[in-house]
C-alpha atoms as a PDB file:
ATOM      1  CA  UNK A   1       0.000   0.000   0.000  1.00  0.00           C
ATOM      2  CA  UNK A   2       1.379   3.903  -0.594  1.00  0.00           C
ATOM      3  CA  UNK A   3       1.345   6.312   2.219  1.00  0.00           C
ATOM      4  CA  UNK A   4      -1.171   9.137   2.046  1.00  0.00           C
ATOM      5  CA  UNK A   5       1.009  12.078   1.456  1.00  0.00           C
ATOM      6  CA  UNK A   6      -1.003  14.089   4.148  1.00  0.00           C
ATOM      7  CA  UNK A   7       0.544  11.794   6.541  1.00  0.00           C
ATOM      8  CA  UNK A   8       4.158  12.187   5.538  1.00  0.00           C
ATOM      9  CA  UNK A   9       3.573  16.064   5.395  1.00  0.00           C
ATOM     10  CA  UNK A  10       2.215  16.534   8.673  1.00  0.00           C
ATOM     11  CA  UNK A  11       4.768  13.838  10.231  1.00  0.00           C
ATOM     12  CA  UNK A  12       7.574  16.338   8.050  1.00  0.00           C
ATOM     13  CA  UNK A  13       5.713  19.731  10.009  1.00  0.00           C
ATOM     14  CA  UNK A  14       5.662  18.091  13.101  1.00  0.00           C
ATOM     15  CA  UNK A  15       9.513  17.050  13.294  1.00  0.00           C
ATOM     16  CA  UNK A  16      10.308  20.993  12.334  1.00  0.00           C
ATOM     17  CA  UNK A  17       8.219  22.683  14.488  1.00  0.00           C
ATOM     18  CA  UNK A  18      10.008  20.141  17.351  1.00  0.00           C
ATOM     19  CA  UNK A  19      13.903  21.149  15.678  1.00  0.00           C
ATOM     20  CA  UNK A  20      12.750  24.457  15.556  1.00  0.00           C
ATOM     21  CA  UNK A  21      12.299  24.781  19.398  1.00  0.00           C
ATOM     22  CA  UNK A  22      15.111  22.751  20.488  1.00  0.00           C
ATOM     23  CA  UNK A  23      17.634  24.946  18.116  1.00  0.00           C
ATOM     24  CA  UNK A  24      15.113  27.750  20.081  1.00  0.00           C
ATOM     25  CA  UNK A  25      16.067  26.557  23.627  1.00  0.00           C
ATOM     26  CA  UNK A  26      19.673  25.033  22.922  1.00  0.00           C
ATOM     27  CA  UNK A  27      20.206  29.191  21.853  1.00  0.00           C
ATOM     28  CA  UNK A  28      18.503  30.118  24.686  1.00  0.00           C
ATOM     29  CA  UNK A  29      20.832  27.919  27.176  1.00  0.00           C
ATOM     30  CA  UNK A  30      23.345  29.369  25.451  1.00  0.00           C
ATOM     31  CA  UNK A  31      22.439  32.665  26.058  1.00  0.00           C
ATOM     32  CA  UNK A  32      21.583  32.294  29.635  1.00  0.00           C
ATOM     33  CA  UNK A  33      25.287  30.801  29.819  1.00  0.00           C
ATOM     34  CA  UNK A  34      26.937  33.617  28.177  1.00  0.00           C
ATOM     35  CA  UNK A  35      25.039  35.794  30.814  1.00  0.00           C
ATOM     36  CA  UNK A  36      26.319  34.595  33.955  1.00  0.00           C
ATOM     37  CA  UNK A  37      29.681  35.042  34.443  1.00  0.00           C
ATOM     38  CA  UNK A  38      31.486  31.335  34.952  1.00  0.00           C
ATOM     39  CA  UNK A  39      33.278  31.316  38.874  1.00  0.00           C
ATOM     40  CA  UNK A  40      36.581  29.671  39.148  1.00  0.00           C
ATOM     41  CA  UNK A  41      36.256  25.689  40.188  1.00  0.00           C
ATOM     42  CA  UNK A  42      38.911  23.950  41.750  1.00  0.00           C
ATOM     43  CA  UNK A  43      39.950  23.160  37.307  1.00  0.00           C
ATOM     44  CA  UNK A  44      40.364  26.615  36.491  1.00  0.00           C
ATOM     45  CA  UNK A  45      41.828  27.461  40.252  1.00  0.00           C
ATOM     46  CA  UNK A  46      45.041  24.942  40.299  1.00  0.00           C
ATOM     47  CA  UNK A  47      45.456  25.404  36.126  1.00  0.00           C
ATOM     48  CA  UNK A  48      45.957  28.845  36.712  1.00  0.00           C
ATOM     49  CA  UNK A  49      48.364  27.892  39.860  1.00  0.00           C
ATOM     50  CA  UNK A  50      50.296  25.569  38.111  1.00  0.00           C
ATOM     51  CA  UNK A  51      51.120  28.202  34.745  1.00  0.00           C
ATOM     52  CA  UNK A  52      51.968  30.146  37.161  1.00  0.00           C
ATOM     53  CA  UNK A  53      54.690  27.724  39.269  1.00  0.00           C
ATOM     54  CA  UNK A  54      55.865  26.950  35.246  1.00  0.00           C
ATOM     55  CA  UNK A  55      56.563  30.189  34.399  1.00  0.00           C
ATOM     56  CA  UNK A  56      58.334  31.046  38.236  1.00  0.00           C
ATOM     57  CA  UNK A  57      60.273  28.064  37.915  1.00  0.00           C
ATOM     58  CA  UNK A  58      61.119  28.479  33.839  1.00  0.00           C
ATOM     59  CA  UNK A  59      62.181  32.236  34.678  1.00  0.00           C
ATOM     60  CA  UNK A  60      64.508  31.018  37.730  1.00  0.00           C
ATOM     61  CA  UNK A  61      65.870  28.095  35.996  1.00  0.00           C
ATOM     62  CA  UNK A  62      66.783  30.078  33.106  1.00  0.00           C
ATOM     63  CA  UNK A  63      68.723  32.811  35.391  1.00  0.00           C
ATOM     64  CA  UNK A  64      70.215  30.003  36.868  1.00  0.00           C
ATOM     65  CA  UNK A  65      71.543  28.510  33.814  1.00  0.00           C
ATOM     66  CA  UNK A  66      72.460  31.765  32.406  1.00  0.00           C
ATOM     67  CA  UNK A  67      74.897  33.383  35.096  1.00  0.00           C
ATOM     68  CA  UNK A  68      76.942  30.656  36.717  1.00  0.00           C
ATOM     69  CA  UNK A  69      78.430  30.775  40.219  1.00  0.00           C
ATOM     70  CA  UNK A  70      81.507  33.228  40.661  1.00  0.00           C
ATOM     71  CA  UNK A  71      83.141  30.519  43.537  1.00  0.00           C
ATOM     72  CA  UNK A  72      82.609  26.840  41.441  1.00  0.00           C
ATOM     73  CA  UNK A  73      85.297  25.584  39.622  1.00  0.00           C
ATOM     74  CA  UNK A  74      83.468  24.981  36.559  1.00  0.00           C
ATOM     75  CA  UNK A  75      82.708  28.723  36.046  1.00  0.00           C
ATOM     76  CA  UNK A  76      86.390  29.241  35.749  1.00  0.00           C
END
């Protein structure tokens, strides 16, 4: 038997108007997100924390290796 093609086009209107409003809400989520301004979590807290040990420890390490000791023998 064929399908009416009533029933394919309403089935077709149907499964837009439901895309429609989750595209509608997913944007409005997004929105809402956007709006609020995201606090620092433990993640964000020790990342932060750590780039900042790297880039302490990079800076000393590299003055270290840069301007040897005046009373070792190897500097001589």
């Amino acid at each position: 038997m064929f399908e009416h093609p009533y029933f394919t086009q309403t089935i077709f209107a149907i499964e837009n108007e439901q895309l429609n409003r989750a595209a509608e809400r997913r944007r409005a989520i997004q929105e809402r997100l956007e709006a609020q301004p995201a606090e620092k979590g433990t993640t964000r807290r020790t990342r932060a924390a750590r780039s900042a040990r790297r880039t302490v420890r990079g800076a000393a390490s590299a003055a270290r290796d840069v301007t040897p000791c005046a009373n070792c023998p190897a500097a001589a």
